[in-house]
N, C-alpha and C. Protein backbone atom coordinates (compact mmCIF):
# COMPACT_ATOMS: atom_id res chain seq x y z
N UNK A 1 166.72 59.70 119.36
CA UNK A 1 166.58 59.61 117.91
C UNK A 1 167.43 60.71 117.29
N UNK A 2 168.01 60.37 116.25
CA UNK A 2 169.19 61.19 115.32
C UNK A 2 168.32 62.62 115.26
N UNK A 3 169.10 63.77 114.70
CA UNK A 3 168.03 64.97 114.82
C UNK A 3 167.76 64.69 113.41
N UNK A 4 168.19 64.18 112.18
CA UNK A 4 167.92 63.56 110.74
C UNK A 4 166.48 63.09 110.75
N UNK A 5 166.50 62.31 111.42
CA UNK A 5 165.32 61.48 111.62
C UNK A 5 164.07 61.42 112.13
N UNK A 6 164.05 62.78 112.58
CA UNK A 6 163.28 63.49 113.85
C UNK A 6 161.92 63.53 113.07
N UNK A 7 160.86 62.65 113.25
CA UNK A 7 159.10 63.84 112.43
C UNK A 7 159.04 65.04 113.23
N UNK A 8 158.78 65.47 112.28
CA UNK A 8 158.55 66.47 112.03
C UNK A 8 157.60 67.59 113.07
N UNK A 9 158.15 68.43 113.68
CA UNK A 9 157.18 68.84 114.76
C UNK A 9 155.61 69.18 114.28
N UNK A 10 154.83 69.29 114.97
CA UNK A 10 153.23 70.15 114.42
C UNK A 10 153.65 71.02 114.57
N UNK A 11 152.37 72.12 113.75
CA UNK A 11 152.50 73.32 114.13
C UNK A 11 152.57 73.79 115.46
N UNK A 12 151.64 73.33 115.48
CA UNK A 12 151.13 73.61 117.25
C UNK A 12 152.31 73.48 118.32
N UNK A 13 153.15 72.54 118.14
CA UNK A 13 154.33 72.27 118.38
C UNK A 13 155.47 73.55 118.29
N UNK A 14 155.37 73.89 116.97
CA UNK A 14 156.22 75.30 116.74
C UNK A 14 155.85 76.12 117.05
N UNK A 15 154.59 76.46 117.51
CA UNK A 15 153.93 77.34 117.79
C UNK A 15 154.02 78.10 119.19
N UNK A 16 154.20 76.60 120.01
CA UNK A 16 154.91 77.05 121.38
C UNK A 16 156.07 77.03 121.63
N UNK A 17 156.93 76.53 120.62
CA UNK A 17 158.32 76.56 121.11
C UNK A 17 158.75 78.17 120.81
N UNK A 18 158.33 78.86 119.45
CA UNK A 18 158.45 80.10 119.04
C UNK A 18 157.51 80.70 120.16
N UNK A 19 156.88 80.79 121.09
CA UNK A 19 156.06 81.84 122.19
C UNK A 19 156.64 81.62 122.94
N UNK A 20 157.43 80.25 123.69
CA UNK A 20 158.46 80.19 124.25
C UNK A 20 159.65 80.94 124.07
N UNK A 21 160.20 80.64 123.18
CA UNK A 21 161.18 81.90 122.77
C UNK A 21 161.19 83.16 123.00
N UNK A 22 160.11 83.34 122.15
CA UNK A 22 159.60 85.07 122.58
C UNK A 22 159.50 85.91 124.04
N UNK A 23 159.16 84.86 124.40
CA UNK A 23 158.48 85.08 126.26
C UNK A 23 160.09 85.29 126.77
N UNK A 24 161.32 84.10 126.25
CA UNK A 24 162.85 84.70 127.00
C UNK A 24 163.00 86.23 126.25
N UNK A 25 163.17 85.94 125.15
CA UNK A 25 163.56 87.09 124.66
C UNK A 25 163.18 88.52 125.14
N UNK A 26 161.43 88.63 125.25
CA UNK A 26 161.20 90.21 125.78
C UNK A 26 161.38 90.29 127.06
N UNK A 27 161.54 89.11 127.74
CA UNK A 27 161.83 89.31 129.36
C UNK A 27 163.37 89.75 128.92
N UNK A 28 164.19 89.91 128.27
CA UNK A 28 165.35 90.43 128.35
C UNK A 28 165.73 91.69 127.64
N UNK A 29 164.62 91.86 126.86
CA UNK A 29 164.72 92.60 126.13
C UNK A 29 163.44 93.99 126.09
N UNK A 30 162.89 94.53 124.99
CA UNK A 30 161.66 95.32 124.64
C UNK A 30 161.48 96.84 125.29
N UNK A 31 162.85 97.19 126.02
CA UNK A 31 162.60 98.42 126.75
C UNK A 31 162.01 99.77 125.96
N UNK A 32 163.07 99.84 125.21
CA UNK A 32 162.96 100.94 124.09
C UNK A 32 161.57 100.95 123.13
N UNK A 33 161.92 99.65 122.91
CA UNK A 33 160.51 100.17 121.85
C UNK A 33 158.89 99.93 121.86
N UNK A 34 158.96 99.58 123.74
CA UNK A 34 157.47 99.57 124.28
C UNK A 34 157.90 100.84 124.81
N UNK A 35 158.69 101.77 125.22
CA UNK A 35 159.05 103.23 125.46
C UNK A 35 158.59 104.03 124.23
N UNK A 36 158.82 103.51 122.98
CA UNK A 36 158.57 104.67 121.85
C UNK A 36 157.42 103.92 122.01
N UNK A 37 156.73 103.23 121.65
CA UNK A 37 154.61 102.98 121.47
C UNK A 37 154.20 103.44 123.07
N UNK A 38 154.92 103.47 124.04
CA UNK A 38 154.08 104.34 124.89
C UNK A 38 154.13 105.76 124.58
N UNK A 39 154.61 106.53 124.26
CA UNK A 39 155.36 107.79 124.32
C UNK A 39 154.69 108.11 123.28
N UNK A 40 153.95 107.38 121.84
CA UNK A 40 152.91 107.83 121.04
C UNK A 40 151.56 107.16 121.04
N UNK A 41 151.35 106.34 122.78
CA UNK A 41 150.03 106.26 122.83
C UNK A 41 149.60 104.86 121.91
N UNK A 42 150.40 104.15 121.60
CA UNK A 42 149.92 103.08 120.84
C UNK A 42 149.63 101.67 121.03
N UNK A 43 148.03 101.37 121.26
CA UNK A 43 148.28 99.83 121.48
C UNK A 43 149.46 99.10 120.21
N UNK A 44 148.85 98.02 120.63
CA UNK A 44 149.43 96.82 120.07
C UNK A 44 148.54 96.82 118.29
N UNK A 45 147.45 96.49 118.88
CA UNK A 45 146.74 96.66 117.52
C UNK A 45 146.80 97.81 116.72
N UNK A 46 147.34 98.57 116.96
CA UNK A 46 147.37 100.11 116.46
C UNK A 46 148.70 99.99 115.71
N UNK A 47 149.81 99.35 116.49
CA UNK A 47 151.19 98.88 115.73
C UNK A 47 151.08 98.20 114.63
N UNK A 48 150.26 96.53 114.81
CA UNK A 48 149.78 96.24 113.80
C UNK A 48 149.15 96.33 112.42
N UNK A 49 148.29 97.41 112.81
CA UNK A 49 147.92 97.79 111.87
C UNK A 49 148.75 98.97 110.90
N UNK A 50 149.64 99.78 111.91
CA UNK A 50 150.58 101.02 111.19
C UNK A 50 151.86 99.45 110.38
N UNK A 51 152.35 98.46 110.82
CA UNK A 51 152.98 97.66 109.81
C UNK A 51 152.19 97.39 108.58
N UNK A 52 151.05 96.44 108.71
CA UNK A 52 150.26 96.19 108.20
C UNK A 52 150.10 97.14 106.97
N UNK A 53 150.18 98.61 107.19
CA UNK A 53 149.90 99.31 106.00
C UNK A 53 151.40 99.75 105.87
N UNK A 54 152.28 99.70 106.44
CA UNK A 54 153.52 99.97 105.99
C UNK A 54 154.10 99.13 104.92
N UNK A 55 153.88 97.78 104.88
CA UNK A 55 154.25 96.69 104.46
C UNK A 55 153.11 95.92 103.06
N UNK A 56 152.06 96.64 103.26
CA UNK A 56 151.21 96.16 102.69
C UNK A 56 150.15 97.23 101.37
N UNK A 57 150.24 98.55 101.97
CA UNK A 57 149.74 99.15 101.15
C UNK A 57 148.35 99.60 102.09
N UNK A 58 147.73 100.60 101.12
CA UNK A 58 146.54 100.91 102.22
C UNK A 58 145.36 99.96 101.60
N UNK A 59 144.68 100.00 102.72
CA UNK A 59 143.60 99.11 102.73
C UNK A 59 142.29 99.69 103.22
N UNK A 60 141.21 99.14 103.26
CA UNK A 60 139.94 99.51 103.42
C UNK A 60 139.95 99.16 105.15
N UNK A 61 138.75 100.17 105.47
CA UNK A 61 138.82 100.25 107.06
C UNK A 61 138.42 98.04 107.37
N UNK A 62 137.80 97.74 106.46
CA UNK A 62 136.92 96.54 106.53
C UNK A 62 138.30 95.54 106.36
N UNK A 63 139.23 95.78 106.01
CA UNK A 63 140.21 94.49 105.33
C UNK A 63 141.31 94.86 106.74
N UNK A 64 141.27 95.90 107.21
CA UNK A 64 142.04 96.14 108.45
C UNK A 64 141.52 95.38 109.97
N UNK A 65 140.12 95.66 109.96
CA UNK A 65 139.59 94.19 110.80
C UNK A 65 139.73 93.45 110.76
N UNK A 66 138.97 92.53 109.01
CA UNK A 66 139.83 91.59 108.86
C UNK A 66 141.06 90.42 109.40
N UNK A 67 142.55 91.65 109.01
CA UNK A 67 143.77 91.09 109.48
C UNK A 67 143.86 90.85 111.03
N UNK A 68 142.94 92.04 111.96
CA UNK A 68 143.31 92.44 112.99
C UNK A 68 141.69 91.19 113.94
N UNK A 69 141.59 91.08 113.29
CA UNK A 69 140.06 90.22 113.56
C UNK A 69 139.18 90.97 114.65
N UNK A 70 138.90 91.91 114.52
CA UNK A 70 138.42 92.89 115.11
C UNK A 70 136.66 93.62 114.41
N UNK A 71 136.14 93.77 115.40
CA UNK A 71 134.49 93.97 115.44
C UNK A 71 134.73 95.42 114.20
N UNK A 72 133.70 95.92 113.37
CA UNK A 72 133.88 96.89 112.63
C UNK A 72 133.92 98.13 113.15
N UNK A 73 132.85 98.32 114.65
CA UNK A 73 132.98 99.10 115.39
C UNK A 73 134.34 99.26 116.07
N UNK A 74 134.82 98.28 116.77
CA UNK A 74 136.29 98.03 117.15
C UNK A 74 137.27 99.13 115.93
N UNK A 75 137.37 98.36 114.74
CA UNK A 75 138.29 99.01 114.16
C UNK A 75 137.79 99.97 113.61
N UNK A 76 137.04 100.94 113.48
CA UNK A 76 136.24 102.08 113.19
C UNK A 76 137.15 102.92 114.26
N UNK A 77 137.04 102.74 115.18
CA UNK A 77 137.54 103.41 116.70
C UNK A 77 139.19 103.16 116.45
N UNK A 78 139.72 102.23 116.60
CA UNK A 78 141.00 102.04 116.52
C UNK A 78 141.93 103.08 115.29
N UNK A 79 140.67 103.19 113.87
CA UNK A 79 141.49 103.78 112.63
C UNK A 79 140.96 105.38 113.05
N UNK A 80 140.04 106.03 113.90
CA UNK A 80 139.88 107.07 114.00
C UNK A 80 140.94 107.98 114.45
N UNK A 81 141.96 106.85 116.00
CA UNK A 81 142.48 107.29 116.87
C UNK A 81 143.59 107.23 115.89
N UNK A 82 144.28 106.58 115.39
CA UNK A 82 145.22 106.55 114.14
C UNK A 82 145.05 107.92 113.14
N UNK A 83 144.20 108.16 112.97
CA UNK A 83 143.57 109.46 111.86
C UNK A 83 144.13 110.71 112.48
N UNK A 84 143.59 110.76 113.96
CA UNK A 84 143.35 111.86 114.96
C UNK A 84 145.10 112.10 115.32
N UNK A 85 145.71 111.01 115.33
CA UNK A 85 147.62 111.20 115.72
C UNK A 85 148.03 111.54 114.70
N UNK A 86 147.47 111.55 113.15
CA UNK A 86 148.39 112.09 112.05
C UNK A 86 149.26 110.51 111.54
N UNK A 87 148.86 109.61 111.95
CA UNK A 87 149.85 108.35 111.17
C UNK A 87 149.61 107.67 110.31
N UNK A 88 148.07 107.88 110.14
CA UNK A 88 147.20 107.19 109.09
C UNK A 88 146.11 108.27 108.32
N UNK A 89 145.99 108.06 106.64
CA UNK A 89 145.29 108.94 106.29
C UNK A 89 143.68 108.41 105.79
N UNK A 90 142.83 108.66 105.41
CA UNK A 90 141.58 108.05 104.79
C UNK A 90 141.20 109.07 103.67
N UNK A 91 141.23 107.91 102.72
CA UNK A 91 141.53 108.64 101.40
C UNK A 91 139.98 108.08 100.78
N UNK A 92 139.39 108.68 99.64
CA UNK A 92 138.32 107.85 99.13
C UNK A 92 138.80 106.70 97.88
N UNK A 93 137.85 105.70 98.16
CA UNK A 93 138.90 104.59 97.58
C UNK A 93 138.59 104.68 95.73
N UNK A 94 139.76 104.53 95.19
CA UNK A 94 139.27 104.82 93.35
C UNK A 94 138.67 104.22 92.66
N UNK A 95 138.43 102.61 93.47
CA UNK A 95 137.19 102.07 92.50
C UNK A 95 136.19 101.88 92.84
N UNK A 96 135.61 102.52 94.38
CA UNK A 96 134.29 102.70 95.07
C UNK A 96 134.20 103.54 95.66
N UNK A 97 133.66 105.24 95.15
CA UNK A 97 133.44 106.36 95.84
C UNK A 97 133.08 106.51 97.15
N UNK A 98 131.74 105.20 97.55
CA UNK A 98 131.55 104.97 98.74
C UNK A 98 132.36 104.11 99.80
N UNK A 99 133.52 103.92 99.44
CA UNK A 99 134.50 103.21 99.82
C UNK A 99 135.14 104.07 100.35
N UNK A 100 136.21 104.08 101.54
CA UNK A 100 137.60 104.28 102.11
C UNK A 100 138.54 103.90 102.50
N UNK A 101 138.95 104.43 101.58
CA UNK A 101 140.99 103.38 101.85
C UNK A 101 141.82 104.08 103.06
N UNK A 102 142.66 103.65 103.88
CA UNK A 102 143.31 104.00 105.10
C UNK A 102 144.54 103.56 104.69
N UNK A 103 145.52 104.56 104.40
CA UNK A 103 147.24 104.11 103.97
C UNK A 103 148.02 105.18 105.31
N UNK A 104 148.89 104.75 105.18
CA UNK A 104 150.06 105.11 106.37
C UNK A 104 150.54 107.06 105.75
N UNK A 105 150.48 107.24 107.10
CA UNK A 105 151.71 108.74 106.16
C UNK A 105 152.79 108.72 106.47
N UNK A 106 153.40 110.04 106.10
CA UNK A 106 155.06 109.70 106.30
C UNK A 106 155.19 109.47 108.41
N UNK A 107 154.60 110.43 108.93
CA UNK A 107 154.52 110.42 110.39
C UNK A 107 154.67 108.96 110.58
N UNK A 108 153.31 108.31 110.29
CA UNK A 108 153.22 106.70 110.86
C UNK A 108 154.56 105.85 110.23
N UNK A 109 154.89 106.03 108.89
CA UNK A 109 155.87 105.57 108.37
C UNK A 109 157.14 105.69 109.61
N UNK A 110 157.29 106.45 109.72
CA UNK A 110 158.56 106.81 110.56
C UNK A 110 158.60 106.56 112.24
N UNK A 111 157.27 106.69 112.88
CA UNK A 111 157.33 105.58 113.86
C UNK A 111 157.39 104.10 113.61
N UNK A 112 157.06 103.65 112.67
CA UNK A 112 157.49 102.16 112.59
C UNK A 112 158.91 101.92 112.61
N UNK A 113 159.36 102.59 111.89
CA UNK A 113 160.88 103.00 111.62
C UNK A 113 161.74 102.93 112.81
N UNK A 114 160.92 103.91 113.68
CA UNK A 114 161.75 104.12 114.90
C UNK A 114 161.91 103.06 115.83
N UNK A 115 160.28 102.13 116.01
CA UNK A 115 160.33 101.21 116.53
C UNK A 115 160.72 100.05 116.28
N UNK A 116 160.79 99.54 114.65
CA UNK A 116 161.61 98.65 114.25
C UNK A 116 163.31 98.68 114.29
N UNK A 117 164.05 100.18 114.30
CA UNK A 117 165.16 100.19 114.80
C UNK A 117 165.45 99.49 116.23
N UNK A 118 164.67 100.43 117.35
CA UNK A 118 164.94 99.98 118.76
C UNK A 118 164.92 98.26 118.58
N UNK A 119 163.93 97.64 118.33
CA UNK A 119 163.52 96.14 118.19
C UNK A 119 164.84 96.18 118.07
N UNK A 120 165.16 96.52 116.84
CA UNK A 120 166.15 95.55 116.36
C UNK A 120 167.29 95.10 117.17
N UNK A 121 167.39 96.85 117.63
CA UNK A 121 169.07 96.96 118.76
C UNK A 121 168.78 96.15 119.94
N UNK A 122 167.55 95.93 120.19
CA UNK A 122 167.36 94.84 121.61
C UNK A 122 167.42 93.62 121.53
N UNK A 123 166.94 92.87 120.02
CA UNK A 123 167.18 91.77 119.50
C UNK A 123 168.78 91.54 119.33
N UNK A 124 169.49 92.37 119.00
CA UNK A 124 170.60 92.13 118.80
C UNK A 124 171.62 91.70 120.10
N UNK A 125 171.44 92.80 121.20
CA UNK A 125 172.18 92.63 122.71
C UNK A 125 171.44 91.37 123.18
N UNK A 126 170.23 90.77 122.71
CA UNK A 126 170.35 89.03 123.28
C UNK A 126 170.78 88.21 122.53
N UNK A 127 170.80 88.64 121.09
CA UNK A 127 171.30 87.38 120.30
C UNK A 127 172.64 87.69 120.35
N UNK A 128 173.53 88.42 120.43
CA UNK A 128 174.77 88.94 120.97
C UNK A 128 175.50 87.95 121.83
N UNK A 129 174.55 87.26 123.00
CA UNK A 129 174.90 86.93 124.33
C UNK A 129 174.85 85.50 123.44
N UNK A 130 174.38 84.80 122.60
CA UNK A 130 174.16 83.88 122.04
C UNK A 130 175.84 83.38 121.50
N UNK A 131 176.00 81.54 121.49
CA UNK A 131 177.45 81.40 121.09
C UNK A 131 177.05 81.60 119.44
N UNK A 132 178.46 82.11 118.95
CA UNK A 132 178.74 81.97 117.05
C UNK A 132 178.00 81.00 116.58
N UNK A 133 178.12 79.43 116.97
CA UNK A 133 177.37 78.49 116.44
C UNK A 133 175.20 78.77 116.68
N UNK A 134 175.70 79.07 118.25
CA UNK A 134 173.87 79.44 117.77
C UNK A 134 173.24 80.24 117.21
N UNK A 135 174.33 81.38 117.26
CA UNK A 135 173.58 82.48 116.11
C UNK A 135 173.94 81.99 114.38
N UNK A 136 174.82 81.14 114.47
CA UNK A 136 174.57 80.81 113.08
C UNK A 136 173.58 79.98 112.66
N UNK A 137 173.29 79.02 113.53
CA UNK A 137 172.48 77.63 113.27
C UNK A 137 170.81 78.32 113.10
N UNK A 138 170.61 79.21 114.52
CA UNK A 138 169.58 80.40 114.16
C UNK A 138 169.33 80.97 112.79
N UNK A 139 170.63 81.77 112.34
CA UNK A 139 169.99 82.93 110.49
C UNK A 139 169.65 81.91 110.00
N UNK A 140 170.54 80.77 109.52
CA UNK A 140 170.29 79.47 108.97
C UNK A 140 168.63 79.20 109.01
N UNK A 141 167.94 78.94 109.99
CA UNK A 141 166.57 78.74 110.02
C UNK A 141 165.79 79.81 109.82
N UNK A 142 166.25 81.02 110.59
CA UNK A 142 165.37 82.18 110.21
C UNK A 142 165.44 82.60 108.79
N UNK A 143 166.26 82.52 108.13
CA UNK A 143 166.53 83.07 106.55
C UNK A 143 165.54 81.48 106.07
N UNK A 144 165.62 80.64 106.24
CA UNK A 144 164.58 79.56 105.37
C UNK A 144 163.55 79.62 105.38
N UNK A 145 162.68 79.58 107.09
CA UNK A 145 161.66 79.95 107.46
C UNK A 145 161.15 81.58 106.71
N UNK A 146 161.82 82.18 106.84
CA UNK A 146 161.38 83.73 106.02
C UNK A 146 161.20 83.51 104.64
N UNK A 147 161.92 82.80 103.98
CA UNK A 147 161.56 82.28 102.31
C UNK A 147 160.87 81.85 102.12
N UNK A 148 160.10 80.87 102.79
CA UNK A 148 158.80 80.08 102.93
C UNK A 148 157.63 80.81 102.69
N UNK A 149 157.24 81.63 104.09
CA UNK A 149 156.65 81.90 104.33
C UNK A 149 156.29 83.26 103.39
N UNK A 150 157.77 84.16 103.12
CA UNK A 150 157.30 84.88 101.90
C UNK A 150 156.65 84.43 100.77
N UNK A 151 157.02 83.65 100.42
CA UNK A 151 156.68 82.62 99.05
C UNK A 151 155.04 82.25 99.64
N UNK A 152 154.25 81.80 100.41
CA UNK A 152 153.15 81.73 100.12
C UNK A 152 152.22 83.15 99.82
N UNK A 153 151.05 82.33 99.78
CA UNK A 153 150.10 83.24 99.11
C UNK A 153 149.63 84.09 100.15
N UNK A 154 149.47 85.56 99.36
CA UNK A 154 148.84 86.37 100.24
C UNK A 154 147.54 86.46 101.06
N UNK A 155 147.53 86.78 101.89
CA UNK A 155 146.04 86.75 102.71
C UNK A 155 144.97 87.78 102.24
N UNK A 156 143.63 87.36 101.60
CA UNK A 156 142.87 88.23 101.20
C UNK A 156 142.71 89.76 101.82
N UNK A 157 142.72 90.79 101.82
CA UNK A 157 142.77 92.16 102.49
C UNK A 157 141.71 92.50 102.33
């Protein structure tokens, strides 16, 4: 069938072809910047969440579970160890005294930084190896897909 004509994959469908992807990609790639999150001690969820407020603004310890779908105790523990490295601060929140907001500091700011550089340079030496046409036919989708998905609505925090 023409690729014009093609229905349309499911999600579920994209879902594995993009984990597929991913799965070549860090097998070729990810040295550096699972080197910098080891080297400051950081799960995965701990990354997440230092984007998460990089990108998003600070948030309440409760809206950080939330995203991270994580037990309150869970992320209680997770934002302590964040507190305790200096990357995240807990501020009292301004429209509920008994509230606490958790925003990034410059420290956490700047490991994201570091690790979104490395990403990048590792993403680049595979898409590198990629022909002109596939890395074009690639931005092509990644720049649409990114418009999209910016354009919807935000997820409650």
């Amino acid at each position: 069938m023409p690729a014009h004509i093609r229905p349309s994959p499911r999600p579920q469908q994209l879902s594995a072809l993009l984990g597929e992807l991913l799965s070549h990609i860090h097998r070729r790639s990810a040295g550096d910047s699972l080197a910098i999150m080891t080297e400051a001690g950081l799960t995965m969820a701990q990354l997440v969440t230092l984007h998460t407020l990089a990108h998003g603004g600070a948030r309440s310890v409760g809206g950080i579970g939330g995203c991270l779908r994580l037990s309150p105790a869970a992320t209680s523990h997770l934002v302590e160890r964040l507190v305790r490295s200096r990357l995240v601060a807990r501020t009292e929140d301004p429209d509920d005294r008994r509230a606490r907001r958790v925003a990034i500091t410059a420290s956490g700011r700047r490991l994201v930084e570091r690790v979104n550089a490395a990403r990048t340079r590792e993403l680049g030496a595979v898409f590198g190896r990629l022909t002109s046409e596939a890395r074009r036919q690639l931005a092509l989708a990644l720049a649409r897909v990114r418009d999209e998905i910016a354009a919807l609505p935000q997820e409650p925090s």
